[in-house]
C-alpha atoms as a PDB file:
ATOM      1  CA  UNK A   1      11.900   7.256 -16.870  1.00  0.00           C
ATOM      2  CA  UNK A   2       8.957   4.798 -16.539  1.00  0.00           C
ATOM      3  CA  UNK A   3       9.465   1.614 -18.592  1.00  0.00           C
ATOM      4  CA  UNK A   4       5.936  -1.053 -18.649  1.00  0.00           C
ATOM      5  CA  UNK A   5       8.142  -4.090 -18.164  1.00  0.00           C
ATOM      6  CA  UNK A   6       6.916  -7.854 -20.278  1.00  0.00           C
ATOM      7  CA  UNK A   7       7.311 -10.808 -18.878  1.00  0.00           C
ATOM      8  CA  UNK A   8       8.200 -10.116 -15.138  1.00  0.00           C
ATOM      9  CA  UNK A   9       6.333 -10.187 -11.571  1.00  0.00           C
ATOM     10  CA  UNK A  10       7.193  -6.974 -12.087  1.00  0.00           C
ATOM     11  CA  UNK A  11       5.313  -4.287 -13.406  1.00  0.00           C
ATOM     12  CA  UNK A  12       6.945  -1.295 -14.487  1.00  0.00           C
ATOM     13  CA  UNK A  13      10.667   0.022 -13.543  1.00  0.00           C
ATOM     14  CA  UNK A  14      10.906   4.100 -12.821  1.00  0.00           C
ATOM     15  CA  UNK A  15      14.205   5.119 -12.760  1.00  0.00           C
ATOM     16  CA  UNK A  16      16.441   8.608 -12.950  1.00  0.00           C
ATOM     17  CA  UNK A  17      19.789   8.960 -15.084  1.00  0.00           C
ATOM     18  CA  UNK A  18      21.942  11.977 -13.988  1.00  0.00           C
ATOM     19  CA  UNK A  19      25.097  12.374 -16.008  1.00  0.00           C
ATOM     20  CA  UNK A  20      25.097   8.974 -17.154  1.00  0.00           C
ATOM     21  CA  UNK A  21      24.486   7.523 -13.608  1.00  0.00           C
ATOM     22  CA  UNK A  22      21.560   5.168 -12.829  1.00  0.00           C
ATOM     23  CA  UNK A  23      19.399   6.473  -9.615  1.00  0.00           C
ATOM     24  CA  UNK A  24      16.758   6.443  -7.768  1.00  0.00           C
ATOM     25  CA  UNK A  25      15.249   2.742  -9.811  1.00  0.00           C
ATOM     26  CA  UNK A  26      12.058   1.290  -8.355  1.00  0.00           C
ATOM     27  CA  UNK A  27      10.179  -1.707  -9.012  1.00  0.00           C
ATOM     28  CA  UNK A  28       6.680  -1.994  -9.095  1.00  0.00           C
ATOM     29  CA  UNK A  29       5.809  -5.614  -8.232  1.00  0.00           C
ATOM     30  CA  UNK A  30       7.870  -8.435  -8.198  1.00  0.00           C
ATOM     31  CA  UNK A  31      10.014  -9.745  -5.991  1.00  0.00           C
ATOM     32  CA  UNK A  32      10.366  -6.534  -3.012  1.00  0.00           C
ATOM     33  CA  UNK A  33      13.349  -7.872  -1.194  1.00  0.00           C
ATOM     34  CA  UNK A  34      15.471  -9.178  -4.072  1.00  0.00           C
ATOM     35  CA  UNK A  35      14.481  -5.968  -6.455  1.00  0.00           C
ATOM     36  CA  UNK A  36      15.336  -3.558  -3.057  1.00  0.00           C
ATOM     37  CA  UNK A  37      18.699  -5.209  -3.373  1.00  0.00           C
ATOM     38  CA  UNK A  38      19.305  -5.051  -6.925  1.00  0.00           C
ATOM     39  CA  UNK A  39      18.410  -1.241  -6.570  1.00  0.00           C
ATOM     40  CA  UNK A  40      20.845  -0.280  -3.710  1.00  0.00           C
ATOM     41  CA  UNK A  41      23.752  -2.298  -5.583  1.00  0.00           C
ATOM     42  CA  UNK A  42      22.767  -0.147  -9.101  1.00  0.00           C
ATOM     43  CA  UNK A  43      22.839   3.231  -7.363  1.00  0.00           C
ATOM     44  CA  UNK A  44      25.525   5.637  -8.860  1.00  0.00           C
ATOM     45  CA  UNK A  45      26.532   2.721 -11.309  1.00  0.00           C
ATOM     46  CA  UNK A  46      27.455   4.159 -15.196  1.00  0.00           C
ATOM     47  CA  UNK A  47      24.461   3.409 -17.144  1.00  0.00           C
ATOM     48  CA  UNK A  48      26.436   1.286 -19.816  1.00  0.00           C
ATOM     49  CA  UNK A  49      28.185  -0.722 -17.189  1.00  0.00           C
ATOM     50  CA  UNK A  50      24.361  -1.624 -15.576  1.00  0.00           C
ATOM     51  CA  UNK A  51      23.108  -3.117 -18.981  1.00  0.00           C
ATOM     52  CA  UNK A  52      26.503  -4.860 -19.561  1.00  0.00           C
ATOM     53  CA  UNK A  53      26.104  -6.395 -16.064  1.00  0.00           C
ATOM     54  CA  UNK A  54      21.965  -7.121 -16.096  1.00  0.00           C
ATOM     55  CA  UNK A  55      21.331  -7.961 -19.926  1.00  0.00           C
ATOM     56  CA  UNK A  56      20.006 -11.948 -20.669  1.00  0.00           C
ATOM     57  CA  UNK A  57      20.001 -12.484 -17.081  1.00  0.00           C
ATOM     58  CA  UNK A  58      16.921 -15.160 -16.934  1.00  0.00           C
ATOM     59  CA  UNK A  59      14.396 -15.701 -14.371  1.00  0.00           C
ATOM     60  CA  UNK A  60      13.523 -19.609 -14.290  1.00  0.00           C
ATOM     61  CA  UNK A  61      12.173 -20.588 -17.487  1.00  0.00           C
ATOM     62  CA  UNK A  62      11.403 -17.584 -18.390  1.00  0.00           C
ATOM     63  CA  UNK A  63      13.229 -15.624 -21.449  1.00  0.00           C
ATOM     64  CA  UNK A  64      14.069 -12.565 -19.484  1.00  0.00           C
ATOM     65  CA  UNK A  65      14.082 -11.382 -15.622  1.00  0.00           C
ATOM     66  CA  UNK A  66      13.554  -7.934 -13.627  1.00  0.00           C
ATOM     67  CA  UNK A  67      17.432  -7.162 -13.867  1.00  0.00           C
ATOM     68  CA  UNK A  68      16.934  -8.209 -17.546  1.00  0.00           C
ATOM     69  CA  UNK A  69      14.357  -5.627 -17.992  1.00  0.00           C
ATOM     70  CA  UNK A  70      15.993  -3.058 -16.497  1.00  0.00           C
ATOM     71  CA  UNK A  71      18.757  -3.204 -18.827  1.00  0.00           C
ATOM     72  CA  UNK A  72      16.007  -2.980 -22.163  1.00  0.00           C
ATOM     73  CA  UNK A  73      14.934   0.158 -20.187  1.00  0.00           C
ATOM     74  CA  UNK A  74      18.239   1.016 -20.135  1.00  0.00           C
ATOM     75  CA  UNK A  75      19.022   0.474 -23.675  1.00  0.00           C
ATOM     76  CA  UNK A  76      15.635   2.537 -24.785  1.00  0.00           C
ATOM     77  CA  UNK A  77      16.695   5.417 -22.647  1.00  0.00           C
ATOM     78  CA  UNK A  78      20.310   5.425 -24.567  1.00  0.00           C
ATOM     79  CA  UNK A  79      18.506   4.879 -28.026  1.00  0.00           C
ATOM     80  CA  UNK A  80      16.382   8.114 -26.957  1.00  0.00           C
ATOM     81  CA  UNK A  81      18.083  10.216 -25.041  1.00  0.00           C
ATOM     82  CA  UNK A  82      22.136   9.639 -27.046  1.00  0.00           C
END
């Protein structure tokens, strides 16, 4: 799935689910290190447990993060997909 992420370095989040499992996410912008990280420590994880563990994380002052996003991705591929 490709998801346009809002109000992130970041700019978009392409990720795979396969049987409920979270793999293969990418980052497009943002931090590279930090968002390489996040990515290794996600792959394989249940999809719910990823948006239990990554939802209202915050980035500074600002209302949401990359993790953050990732878990609204998350949520819309649930809401779509069942």
């Amino acid at each position: 799935m490709k998801y346009i992420t809002k109000g992130t370095c970041s700019r978009e989040i392409n990720f795979e689910v396969v049987d409920g499992k979270l793999h293969n996410v990418q980052y497009v912008g943002g931090c590279n290190g930090n968002l390489k990280g996040v990515s290794a420590l996600l792959e394989g994880m249940d999809i719910a447990q990823a948006i239990v563990k990554l939802k209202g994380i915050k980035c500074g002052l600002k209302q949401t993060s990359c993790p953050d996003q990732l878990a609204q991705a998350l949520e819309r591929y649930v809401s779509e997909n069942g």
